[in-house]
Protein backbone atom coordinates (compact mmCIF):
# COMPACT_ATOMS: atom_id res chain seq x y z
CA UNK A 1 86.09 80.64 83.08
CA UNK A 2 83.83 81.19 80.00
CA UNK A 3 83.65 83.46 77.82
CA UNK A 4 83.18 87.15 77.40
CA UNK A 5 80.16 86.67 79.61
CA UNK A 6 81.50 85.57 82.71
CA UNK A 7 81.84 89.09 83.97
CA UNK A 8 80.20 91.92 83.50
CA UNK A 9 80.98 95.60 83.62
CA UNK A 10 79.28 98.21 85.63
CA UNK A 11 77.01 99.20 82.33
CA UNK A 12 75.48 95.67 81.38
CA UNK A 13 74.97 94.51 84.96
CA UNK A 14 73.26 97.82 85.84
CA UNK A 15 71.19 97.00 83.18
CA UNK A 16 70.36 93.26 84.03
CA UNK A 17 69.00 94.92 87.64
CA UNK A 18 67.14 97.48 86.46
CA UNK A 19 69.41 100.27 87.92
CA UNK A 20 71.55 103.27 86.96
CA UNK A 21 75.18 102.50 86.84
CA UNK A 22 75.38 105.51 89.83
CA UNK A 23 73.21 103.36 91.97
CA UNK A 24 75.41 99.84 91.10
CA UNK A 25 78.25 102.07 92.29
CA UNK A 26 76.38 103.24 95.61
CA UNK A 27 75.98 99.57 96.36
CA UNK A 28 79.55 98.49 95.81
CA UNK A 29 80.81 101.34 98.19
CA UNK A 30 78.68 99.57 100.82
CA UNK A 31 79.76 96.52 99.60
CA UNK A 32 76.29 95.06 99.53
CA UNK A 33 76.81 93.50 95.93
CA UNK A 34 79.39 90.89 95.32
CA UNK A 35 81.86 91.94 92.83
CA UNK A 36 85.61 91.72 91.47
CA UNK A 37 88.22 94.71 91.14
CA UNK A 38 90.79 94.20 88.72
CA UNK A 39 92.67 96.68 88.72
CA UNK A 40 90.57 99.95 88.78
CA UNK A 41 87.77 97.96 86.91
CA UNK A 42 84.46 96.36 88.98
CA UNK A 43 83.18 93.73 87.31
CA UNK A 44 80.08 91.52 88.22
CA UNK A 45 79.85 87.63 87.53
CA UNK A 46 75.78 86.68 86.41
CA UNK A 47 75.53 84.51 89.65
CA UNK A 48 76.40 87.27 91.77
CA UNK A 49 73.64 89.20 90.45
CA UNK A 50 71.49 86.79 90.92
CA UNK A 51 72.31 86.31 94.51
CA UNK A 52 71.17 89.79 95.36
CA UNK A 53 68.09 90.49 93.44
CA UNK A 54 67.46 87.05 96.13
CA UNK A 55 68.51 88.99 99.22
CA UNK A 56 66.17 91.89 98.04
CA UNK A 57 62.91 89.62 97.48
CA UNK A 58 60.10 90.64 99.66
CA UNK A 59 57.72 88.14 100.44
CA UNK A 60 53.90 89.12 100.46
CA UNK A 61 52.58 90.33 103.89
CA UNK A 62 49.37 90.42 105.90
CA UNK A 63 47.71 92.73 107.55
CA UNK A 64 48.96 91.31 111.02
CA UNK A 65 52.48 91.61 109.91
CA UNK A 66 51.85 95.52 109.59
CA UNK A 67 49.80 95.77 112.82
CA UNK A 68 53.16 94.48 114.69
């Protein structure tokens, strides 16, 4: 592993999303964010992150898509 940056704590991945640290938590109790417990700490690796601000993308629609 690299350095200091290959994980991340709760507080700086929160930030890199966008989100409150209570929401990060909300979606590791539903485990729908890949992360690592060591010991009572959650930590997040970059790529991880990545992979589900992909999962959340929303493509553009069309009114036909909405009509059903």
């Amino acid at each position: 592993m690299e350095s200091n940056e290959a994980l991340l704590d709760r507080n700086r991945a929160a930030r890199i999303l966008g989100i409150s640290p209570a929401t990060l938590d909300r979606l590791v109790k539903a485990k729908r964010i890949d992360h690592f417990r060591i010991g009572r700490r959650v930590l997040f690796a970059r790529e991880g992150l990545e992979a589900f601000l992909s999962r959340c993308q929303v493509g553009p629609s069309t009114i036909s898509d909405r009509r059903g």
